[in-house]
C-alpha atoms as a PDB file:
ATOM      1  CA  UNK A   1     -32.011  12.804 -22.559  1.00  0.00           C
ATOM      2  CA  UNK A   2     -31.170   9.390 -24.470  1.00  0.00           C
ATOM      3  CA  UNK A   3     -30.442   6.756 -22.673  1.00  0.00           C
ATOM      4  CA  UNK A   4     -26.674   6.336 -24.114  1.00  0.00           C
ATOM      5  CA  UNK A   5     -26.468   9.714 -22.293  1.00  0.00           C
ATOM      6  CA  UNK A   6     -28.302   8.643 -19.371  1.00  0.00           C
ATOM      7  CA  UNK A   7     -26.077   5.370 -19.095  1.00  0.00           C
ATOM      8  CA  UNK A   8     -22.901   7.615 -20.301  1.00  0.00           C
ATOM      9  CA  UNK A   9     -23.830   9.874 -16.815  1.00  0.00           C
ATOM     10  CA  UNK A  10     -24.250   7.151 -14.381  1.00  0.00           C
ATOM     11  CA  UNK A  11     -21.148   5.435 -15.720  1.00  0.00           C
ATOM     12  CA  UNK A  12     -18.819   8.000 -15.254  1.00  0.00           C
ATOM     13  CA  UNK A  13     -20.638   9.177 -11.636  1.00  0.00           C
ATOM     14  CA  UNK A  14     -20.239   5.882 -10.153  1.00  0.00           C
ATOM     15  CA  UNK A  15     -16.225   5.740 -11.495  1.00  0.00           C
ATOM     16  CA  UNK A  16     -15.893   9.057  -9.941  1.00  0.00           C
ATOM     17  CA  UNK A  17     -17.374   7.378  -6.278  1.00  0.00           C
ATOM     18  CA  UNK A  18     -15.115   4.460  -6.426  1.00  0.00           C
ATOM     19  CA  UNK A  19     -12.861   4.160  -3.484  1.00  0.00           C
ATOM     20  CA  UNK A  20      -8.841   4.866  -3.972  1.00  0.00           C
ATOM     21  CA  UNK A  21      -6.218   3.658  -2.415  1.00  0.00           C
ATOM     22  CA  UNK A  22      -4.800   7.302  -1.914  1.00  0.00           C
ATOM     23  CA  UNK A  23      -4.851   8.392   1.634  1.00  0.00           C
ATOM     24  CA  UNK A  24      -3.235   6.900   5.350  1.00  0.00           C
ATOM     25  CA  UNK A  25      -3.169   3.054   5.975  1.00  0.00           C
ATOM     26  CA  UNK A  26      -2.505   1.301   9.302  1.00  0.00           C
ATOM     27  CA  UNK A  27      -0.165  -1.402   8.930  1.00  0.00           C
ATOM     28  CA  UNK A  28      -0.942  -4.769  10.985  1.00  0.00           C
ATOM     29  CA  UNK A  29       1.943  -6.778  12.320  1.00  0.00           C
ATOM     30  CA  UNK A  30       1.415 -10.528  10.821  1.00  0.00           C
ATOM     31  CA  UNK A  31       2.265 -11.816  14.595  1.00  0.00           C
ATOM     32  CA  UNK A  32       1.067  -9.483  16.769  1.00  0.00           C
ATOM     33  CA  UNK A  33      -2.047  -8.472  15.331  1.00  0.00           C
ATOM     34  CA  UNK A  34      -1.106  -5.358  16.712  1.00  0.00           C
ATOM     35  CA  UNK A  35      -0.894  -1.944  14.656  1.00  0.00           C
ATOM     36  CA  UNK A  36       2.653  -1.983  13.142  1.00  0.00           C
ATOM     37  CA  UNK A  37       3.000   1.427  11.007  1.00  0.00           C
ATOM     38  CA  UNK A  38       0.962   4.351   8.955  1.00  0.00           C
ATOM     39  CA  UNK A  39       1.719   4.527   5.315  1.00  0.00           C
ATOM     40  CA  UNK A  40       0.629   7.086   3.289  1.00  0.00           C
ATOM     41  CA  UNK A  41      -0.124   6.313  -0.312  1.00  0.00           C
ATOM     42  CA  UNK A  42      -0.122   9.711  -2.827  1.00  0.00           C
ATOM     43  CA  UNK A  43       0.093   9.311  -6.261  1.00  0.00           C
ATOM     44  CA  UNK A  44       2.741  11.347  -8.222  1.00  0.00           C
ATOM     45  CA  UNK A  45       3.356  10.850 -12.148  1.00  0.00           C
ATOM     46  CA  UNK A  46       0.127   8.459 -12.592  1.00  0.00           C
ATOM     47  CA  UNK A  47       1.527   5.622 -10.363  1.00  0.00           C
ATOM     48  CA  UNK A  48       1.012   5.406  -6.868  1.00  0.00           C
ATOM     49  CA  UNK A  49       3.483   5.333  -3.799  1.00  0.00           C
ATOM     50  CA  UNK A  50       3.611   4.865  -0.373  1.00  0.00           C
ATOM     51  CA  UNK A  51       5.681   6.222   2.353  1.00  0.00           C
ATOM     52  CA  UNK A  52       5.889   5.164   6.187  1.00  0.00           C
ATOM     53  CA  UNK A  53       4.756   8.035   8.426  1.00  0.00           C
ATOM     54  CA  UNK A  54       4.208   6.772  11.844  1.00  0.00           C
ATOM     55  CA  UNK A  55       6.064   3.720  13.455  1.00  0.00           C
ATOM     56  CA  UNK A  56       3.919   1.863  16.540  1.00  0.00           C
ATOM     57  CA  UNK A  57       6.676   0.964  18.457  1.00  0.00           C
ATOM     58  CA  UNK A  58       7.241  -0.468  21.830  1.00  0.00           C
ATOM     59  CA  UNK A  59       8.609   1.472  24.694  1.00  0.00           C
ATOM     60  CA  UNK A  60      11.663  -1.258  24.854  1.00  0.00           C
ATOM     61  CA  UNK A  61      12.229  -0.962  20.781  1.00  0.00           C
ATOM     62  CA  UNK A  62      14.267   1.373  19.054  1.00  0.00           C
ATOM     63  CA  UNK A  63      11.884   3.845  18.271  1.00  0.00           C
ATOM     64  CA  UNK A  64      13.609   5.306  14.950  1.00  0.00           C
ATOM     65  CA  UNK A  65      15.068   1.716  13.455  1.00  0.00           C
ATOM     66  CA  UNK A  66      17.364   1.654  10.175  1.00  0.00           C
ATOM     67  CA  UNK A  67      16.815  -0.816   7.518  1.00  0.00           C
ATOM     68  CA  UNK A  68      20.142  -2.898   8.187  1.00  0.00           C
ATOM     69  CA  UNK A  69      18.731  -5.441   5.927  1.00  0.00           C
ATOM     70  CA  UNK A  70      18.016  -3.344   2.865  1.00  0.00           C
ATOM     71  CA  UNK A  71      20.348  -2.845   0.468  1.00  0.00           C
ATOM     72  CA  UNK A  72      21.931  -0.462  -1.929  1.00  0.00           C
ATOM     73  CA  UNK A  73      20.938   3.381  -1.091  1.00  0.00           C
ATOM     74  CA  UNK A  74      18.511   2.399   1.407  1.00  0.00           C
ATOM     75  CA  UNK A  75      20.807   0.620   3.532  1.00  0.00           C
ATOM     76  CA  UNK A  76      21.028   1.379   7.136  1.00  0.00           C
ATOM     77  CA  UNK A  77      18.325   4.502   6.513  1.00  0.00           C
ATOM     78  CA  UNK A  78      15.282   5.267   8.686  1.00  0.00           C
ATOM     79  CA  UNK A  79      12.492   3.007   8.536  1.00  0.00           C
ATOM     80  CA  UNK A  80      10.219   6.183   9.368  1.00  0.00           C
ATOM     81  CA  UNK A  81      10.085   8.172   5.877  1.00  0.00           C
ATOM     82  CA  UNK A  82      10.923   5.387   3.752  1.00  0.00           C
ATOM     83  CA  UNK A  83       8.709   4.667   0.508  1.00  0.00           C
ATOM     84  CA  UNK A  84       8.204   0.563   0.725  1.00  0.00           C
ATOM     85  CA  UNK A  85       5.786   1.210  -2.599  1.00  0.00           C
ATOM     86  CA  UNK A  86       6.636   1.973  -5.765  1.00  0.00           C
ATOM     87  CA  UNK A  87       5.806   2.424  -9.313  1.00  0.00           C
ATOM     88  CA  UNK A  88       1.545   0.766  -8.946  1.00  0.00           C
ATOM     89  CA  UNK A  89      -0.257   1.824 -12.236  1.00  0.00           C
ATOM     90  CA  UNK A  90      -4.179   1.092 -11.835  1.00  0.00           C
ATOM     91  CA  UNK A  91      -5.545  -2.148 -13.464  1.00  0.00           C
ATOM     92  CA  UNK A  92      -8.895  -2.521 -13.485  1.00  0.00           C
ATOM     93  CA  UNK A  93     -10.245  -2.503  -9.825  1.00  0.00           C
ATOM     94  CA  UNK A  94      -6.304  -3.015  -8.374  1.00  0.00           C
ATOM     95  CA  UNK A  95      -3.050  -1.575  -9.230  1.00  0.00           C
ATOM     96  CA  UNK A  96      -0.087  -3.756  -9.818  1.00  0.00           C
ATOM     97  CA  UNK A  97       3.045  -3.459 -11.794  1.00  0.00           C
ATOM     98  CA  UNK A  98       4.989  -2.013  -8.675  1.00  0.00           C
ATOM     99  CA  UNK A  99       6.824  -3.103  -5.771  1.00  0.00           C
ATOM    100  CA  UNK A 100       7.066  -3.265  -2.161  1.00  0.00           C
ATOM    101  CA  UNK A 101      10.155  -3.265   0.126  1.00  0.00           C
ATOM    102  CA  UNK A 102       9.619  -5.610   3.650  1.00  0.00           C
ATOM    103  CA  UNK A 103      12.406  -3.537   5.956  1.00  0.00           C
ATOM    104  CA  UNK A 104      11.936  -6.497   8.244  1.00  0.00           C
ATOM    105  CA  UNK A 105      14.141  -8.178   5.914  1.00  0.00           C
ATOM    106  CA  UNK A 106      15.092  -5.873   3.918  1.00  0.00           C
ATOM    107  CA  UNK A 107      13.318  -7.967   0.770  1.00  0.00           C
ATOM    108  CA  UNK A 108      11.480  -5.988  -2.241  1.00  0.00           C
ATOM    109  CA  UNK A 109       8.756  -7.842  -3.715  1.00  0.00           C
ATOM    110  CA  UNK A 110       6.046  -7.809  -6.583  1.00  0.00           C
ATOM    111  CA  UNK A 111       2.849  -6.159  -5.205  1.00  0.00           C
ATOM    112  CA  UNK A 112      -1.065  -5.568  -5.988  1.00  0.00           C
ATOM    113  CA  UNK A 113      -3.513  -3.376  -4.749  1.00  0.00           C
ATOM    114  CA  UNK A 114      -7.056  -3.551  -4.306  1.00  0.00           C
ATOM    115  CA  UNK A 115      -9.702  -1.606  -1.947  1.00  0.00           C
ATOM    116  CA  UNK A 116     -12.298  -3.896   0.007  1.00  0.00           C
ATOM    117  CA  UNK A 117     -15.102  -3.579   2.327  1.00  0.00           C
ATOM    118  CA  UNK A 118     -16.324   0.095   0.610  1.00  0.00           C
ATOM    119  CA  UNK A 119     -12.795   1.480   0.828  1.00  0.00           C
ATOM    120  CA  UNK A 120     -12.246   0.415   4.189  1.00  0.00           C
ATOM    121  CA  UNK A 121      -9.653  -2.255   3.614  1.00  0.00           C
ATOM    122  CA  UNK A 122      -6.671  -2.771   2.124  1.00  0.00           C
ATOM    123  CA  UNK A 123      -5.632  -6.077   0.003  1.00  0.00           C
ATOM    124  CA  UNK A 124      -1.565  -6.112  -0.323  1.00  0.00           C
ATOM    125  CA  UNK A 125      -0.508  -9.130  -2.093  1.00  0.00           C
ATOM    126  CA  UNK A 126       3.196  -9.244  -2.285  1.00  0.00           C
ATOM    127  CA  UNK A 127       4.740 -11.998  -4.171  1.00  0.00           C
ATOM    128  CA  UNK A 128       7.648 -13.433  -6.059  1.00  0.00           C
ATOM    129  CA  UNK A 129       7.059 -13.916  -9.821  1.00  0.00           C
ATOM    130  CA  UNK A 130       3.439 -14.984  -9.939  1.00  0.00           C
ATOM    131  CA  UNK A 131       0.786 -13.731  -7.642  1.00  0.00           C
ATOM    132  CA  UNK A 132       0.091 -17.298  -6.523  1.00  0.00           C
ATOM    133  CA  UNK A 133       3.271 -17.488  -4.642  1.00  0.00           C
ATOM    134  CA  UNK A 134       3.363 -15.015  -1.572  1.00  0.00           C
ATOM    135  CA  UNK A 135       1.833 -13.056   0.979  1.00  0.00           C
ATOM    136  CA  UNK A 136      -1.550 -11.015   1.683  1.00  0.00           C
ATOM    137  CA  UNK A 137      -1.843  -8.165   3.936  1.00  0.00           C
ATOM    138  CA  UNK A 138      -5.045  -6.237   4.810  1.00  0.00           C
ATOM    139  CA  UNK A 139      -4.398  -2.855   5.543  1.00  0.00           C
ATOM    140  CA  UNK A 140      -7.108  -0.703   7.416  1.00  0.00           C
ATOM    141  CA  UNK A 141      -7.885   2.987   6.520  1.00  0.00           C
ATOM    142  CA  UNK A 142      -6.536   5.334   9.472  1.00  0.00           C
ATOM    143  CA  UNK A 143      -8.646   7.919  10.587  1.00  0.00           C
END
């Protein structure tokens, strides 16, 4: 074998190894510390999405709350079901271009992706106009 072959091989294995995003994510509550929610990211027409499955809520909480902060079709839905990502096209080692809905406040934002500590992890940076300008979340992979 050449080695443009041999490099060609290794290339395209270690591509095929890299973590995804795709798959369950626990949620951690900025405050709390606490787990807050599961999402599930799936990727449908090349872009990736994420919908919340689970809600950790406490006994005293509603435990199936409505976005009564969102607006247009989503107001006043379920929180549990919801897609809060949108529209993430891969870019390099992340995937940006989409969105992300807060229900808390009912806010959609600018978001990147990008998979830490060997898949593990979870970077969310949401932001307004330019990256510099927001908010990181690190998402853990559920079991």
């Amino acid at each position: 074998m050449g080695l443009a072959t041999l490099t060609l091989l290794f290339a395209t294995n270690a591509l095929a190894q890299a973590p995804s995003a795709l798959g369950r994510w626990t949620t951690i509550d900025d405050e709390t510390k606490k787990p807050k929610s599961i999402v599930t990211i799936y990727e449908e027409g090349g872009k990736l999405y994420g919908k919340i499955e689970k809600l950790f809520r406490e006994p005293t909480e509603e435990q199936n709350p409505l976005c009564d902060k969102c607006e247009g079709t989503l107001k006043n839905q379920p929180i549990l079901g919801m897609v809060i990502l949108r529209d993430l096209k891969k870019d390099g080692n992340e995937w940006s271009g989409g969105t992300i809905l807060d229900p808390a406040n009912g806010k959609t934002y600018k978001v990147k992706l990008a998979i830490e500590d060997g898949g593990k992890k979870l970077k969310v940076r949401g932001f307004i106009g330019i990256a510099l300008i927001g908010r990181t979340q690190y998402w853990m992979r559920a079991e």
